[in-house]
Protein backbone atom coordinates (compact mmCIF):
# COMPACT_ATOMS: atom_id res chain seq x y z
CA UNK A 1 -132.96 -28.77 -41.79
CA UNK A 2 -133.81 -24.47 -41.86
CA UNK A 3 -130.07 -23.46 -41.17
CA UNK A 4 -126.79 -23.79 -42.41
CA UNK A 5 -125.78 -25.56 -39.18
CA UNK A 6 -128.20 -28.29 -39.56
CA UNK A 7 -126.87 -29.14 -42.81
CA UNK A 8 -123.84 -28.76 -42.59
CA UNK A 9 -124.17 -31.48 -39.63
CA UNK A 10 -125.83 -33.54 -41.34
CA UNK A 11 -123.12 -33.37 -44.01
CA UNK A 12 -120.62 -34.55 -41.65
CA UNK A 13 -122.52 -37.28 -40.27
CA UNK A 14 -123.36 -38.80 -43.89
CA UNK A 15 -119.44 -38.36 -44.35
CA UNK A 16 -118.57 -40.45 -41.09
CA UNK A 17 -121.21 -42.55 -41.66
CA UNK A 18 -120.80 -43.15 -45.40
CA UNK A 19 -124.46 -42.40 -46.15
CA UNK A 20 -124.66 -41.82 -49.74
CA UNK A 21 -128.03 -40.60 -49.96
CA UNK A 22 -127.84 -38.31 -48.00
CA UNK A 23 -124.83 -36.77 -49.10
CA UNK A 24 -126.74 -36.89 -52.45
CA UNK A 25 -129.46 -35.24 -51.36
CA UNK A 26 -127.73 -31.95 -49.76
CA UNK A 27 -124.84 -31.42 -52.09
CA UNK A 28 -125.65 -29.74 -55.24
CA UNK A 29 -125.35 -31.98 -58.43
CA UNK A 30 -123.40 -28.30 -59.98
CA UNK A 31 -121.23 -28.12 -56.56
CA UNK A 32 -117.86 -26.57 -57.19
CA UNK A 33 -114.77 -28.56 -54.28
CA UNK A 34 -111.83 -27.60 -53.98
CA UNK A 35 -109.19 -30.08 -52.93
CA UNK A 36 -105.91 -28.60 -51.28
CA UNK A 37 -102.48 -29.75 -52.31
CA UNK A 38 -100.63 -30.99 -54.91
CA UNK A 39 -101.66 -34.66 -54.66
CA UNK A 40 -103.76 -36.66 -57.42
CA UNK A 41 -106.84 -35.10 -55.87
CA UNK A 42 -105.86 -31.48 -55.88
CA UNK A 43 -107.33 -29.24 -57.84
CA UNK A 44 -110.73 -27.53 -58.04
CA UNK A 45 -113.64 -30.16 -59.17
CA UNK A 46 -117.04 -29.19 -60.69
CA UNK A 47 -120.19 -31.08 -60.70
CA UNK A 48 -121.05 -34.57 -58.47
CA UNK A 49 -120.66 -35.84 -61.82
CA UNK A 50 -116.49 -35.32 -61.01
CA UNK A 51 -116.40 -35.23 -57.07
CA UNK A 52 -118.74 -38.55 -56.62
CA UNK A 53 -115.80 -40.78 -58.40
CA UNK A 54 -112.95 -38.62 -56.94
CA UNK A 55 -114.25 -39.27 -53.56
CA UNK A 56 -115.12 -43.11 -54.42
CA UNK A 57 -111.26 -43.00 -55.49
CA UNK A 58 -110.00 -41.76 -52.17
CA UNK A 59 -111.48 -44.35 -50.02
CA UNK A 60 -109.74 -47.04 -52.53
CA UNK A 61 -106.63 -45.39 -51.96
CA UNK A 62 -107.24 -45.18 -48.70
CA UNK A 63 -109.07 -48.86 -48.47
CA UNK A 64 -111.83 -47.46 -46.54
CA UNK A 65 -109.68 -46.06 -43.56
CA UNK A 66 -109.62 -42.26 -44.36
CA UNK A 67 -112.21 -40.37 -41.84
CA UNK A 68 -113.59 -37.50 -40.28
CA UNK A 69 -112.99 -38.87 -36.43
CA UNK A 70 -114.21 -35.29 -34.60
CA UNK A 71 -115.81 -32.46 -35.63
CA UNK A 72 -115.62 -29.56 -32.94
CA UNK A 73 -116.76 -26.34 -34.05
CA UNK A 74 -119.41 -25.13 -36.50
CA UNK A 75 -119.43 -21.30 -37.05
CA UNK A 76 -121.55 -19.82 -39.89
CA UNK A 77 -121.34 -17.07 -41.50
CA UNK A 78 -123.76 -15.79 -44.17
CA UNK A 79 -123.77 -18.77 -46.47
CA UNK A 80 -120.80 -20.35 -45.38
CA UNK A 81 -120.05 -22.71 -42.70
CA UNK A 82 -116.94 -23.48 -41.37
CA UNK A 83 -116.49 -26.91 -39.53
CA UNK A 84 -113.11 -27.54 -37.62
CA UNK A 85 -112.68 -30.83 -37.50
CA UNK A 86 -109.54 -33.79 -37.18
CA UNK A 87 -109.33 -36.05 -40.21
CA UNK A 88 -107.63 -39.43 -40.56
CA UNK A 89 -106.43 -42.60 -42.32
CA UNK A 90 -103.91 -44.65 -43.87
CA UNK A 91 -102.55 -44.77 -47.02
CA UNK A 92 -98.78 -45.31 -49.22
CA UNK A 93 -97.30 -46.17 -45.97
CA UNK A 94 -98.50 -42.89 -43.92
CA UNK A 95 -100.51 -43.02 -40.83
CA UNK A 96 -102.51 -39.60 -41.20
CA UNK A 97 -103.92 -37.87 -38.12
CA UNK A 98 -104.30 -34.08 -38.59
CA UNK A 99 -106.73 -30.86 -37.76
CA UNK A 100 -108.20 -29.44 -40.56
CA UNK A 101 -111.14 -27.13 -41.79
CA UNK A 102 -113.92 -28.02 -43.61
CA UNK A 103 -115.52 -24.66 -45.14
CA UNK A 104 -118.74 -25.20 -47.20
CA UNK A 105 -120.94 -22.70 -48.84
CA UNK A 106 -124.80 -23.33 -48.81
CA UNK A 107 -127.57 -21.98 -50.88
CA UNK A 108 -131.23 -22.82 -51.15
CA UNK A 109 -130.29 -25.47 -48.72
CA UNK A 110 -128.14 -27.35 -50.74
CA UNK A 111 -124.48 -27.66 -50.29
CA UNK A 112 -122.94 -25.33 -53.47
CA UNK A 113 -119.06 -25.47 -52.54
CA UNK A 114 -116.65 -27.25 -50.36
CA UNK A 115 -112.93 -25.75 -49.74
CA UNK A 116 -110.84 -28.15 -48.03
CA UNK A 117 -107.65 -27.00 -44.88
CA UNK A 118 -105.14 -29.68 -43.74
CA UNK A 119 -103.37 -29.13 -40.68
CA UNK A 120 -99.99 -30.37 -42.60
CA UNK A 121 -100.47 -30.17 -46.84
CA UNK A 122 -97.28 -31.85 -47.50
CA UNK A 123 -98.22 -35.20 -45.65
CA UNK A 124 -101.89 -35.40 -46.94
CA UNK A 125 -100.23 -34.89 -50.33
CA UNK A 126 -97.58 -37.74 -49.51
CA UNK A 127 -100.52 -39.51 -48.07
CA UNK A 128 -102.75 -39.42 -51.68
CA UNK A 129 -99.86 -39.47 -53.50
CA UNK A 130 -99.54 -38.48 -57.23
């Protein structure tokens, strides 16, 4: 894994596949994620430390349903990487099927920072819920 591409790949895959070492191995323990929204999860998170429980508590919510189901497009740029991609789930009653963008800044190979895009805000926050 030499390029931002390749990782940032592999990050997805670990995602859909819910590989936890993996994820573990390419994120940075210090990285800084932004969540969009103004749900429970919004908010900017720093550290695994924080995101590792905050995602952990999203697939409760969710009971295990919420997914990346494509991922179309990888561009990179410098250090970043932006992945357009279609995310998906259930949760409070909401059936959630929308595009996003998955942006995700990497340094000495190691994913540093992740800022999130929903295709519609106001049902992924209805979909978290407060």
């Amino acid at each position: 894994m030499n390029n931002s591409i390749d990782i940032a790949k592999t990050y997805i895959k670990a995602v859909q596949t819910g590989d936890q070492a993996t994820l573990g191995s390419i994120i940075s323990p210090d990285v800084t994620w932004h969540q969009p929204g103004n749900n429970q999860f919004s908010g900017t998170h720093r550290g695994m430390a924080n995101v590792g429980p905050m995602l952990g508590k999203m697939m409760e919510v969710s009971k295990g349903t919420f997914a990346i189901t494509r991922a179309d497009h990888y561009m990179a740029s410098g250090d970043w990487v932006a992945i357009t991609l279609e995310f998906a789930g259930e949760a409070n009653g909401i059936r959630l099927k929308q595009p996003g963008v998955d942006l995700i800044r990497i340094e000495g190979g190691k994913i540093v920072e992740v800022r999130l895009f929903s295709g519609d805000q106001a049902q992924e926050d209805a979909f978290w819920g407060q």
